[in-house]
C-alpha atoms as a PDB file:
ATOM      1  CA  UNK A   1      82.815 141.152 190.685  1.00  0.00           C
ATOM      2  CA  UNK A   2      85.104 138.556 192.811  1.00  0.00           C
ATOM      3  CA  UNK A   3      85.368 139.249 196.535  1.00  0.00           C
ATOM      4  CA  UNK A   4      89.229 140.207 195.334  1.00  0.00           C
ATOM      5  CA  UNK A   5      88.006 142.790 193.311  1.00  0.00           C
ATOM      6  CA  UNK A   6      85.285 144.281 195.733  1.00  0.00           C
ATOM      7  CA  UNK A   7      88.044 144.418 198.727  1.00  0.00           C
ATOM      8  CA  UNK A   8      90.571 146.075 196.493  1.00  0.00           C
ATOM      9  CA  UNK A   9      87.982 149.034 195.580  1.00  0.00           C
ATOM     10  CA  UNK A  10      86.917 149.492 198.748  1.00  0.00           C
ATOM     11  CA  UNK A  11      84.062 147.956 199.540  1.00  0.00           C
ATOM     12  CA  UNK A  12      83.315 145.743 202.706  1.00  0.00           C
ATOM     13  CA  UNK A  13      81.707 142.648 202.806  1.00  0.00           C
ATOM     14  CA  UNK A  14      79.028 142.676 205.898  1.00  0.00           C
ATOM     15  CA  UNK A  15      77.691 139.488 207.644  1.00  0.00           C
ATOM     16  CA  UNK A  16      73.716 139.667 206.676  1.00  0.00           C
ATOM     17  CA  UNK A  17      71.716 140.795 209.549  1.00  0.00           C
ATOM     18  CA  UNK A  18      70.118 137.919 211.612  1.00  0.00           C
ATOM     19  CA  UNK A  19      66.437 137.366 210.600  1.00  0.00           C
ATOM     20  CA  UNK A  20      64.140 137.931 213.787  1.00  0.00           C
ATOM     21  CA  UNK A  21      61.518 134.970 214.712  1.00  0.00           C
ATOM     22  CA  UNK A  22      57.833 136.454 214.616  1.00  0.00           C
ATOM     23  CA  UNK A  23      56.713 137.179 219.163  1.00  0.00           C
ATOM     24  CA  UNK A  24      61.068 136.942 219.774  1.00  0.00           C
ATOM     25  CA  UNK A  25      61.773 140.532 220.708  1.00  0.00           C
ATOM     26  CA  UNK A  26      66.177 141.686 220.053  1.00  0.00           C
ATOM     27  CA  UNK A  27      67.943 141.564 222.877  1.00  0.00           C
ATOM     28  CA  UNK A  28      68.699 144.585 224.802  1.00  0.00           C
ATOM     29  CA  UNK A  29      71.453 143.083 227.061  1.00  0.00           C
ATOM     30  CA  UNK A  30      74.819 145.052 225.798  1.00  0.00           C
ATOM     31  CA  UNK A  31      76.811 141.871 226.501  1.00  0.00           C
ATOM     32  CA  UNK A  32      80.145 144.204 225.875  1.00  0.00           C
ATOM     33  CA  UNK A  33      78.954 146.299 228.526  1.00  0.00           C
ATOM     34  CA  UNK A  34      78.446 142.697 230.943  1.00  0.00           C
ATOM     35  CA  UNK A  35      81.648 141.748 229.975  1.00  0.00           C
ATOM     36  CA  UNK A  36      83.415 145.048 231.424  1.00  0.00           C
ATOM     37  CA  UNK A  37      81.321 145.735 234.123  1.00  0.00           C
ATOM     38  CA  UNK A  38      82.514 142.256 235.389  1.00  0.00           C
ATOM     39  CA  UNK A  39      85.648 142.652 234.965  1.00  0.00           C
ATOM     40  CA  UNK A  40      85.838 145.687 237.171  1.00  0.00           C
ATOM     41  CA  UNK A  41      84.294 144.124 239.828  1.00  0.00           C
ATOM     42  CA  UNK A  42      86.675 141.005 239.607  1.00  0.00           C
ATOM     43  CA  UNK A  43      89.563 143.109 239.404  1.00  0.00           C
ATOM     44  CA  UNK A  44      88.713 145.079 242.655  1.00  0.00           C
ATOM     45  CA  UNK A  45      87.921 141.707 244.210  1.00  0.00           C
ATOM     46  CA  UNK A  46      91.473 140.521 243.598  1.00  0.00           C
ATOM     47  CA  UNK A  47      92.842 144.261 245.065  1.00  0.00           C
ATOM     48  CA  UNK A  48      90.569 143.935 248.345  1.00  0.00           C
ATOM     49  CA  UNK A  49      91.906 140.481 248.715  1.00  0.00           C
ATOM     50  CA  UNK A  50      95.529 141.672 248.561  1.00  0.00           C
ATOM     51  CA  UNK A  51      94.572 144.733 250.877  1.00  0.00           C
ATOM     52  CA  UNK A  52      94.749 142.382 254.212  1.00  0.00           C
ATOM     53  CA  UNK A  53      97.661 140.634 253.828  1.00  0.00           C
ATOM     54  CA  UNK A  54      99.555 144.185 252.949  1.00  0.00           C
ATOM     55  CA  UNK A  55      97.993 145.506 256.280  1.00  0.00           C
ATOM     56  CA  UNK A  56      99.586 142.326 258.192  1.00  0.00           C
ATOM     57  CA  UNK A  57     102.554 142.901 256.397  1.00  0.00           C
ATOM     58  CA  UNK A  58     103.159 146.607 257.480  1.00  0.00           C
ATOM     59  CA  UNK A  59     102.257 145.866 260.894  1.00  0.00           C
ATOM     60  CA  UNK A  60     104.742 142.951 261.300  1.00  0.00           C
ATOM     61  CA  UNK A  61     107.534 145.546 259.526  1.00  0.00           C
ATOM     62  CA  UNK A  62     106.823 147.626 261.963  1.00  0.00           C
ATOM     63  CA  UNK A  63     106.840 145.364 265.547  1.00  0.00           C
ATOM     64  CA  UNK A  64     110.492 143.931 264.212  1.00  0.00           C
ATOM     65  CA  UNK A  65     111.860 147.597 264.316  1.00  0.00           C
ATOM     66  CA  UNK A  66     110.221 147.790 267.707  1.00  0.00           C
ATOM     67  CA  UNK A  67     111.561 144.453 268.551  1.00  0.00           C
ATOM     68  CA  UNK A  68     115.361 145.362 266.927  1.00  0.00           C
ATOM     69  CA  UNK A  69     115.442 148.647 269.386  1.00  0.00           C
ATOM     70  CA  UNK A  70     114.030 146.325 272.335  1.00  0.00           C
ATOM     71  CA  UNK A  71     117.273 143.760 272.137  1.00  0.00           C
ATOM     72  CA  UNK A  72     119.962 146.462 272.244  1.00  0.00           C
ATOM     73  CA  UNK A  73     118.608 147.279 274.944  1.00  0.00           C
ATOM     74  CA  UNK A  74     118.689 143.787 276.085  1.00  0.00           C
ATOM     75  CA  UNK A  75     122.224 143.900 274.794  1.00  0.00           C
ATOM     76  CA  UNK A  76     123.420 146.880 276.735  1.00  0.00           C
ATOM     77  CA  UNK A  77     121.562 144.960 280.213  1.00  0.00           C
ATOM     78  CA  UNK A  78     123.769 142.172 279.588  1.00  0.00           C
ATOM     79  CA  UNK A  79     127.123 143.611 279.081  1.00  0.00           C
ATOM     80  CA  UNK A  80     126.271 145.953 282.323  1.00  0.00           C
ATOM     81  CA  UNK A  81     125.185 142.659 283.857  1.00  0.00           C
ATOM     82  CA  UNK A  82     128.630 140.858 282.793  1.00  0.00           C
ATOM     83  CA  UNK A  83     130.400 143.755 284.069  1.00  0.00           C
ATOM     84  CA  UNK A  84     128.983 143.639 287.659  1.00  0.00           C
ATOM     85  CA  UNK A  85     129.747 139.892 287.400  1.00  0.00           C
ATOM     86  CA  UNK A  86     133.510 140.253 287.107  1.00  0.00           C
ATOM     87  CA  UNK A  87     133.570 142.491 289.735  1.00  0.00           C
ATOM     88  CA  UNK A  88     131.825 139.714 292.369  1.00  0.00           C
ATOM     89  CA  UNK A  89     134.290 137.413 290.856  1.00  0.00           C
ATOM     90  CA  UNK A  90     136.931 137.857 293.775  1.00  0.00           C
ATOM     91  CA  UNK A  91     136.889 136.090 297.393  1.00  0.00           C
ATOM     92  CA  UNK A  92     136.139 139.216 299.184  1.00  0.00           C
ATOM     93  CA  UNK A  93     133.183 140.489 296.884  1.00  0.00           C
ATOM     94  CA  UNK A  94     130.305 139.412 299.031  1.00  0.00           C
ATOM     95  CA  UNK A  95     132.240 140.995 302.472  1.00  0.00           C
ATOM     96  CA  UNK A  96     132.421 143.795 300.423  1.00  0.00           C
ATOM     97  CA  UNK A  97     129.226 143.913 299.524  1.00  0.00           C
ATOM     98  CA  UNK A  98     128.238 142.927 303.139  1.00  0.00           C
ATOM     99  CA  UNK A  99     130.239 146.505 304.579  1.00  0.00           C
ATOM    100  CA  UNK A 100     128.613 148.656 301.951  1.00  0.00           C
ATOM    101  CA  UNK A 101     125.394 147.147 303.711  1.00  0.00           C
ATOM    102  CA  UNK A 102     126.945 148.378 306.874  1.00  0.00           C
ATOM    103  CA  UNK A 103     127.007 145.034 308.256  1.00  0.00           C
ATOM    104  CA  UNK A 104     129.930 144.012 310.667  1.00  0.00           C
ATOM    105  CA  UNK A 105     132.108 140.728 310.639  1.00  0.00           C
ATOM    106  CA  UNK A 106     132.123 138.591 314.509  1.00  0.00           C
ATOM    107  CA  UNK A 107     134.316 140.062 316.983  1.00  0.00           C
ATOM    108  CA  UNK A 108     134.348 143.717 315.084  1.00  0.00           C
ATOM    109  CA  UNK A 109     132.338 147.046 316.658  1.00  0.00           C
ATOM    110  CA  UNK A 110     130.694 149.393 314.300  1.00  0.00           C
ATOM    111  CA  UNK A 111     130.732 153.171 315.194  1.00  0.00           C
ATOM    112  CA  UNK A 112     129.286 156.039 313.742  1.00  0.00           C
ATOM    113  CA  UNK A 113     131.543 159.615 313.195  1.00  0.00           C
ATOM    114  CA  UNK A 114     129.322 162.456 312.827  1.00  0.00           C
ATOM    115  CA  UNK A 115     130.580 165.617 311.588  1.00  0.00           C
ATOM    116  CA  UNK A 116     132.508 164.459 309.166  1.00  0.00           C
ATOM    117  CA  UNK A 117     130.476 165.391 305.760  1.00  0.00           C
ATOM    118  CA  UNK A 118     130.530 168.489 304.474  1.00  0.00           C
END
């Protein structure tokens, strides 16, 4: 019989067994087993390398909301800041600021009123 005819009937051609050399005993490393093994342990290698950076990551995502809530704050300050500012503007804002101090101009008398709050 050709090999033609033998695959079309169903046989299967098998490789021949290895012959064993006399004092060499078989192997009894499962090499498939090796193989997988191994790659479980490289794959969680490459995870547990990725797990640090992700960590960083969050934590940086994190401090810029912290950060974002922090400047309109900042924001706010200023605008109160530039407010108060245009109020000084005028010649008479520091004699006015002076007489809510209760201090006094030369050649004026301060007196006191009691009885005049509630």
């Amino acid at each position: 019989m050709s090999t033609r005819a033998q695959s079309a009937s169903g046989y299967r051609l098998r490789p021949a067994p290895r012959p064993r050399t006399q004092g060499r005993p078989a192997s009894r490393v499962h090499w498939d087993k090796v193989g997988r093994v191994t790659l479980v342990i490289v794959l969680f290698l490459v995870l547990a390398s990725y797990v640090g950076p992700s960590l960083k990551f969050f934590d940086a995502w994190r401090g810029s909301h912290t950060e974002h809530a922090s400047l309109a704050q900042l924001r706010d300050l200023n605008a109160k800041l530039k407010a108060r500012i245009a109020t000084l503007d005028g010649s008479d804002a520091a004699e006015r600021a002076a007489r809510k101090q209760g201090l006094v101009a030369l050649g004026e008398r301060a007196y006191t009123i009691h009885g005049l709050g509630h």
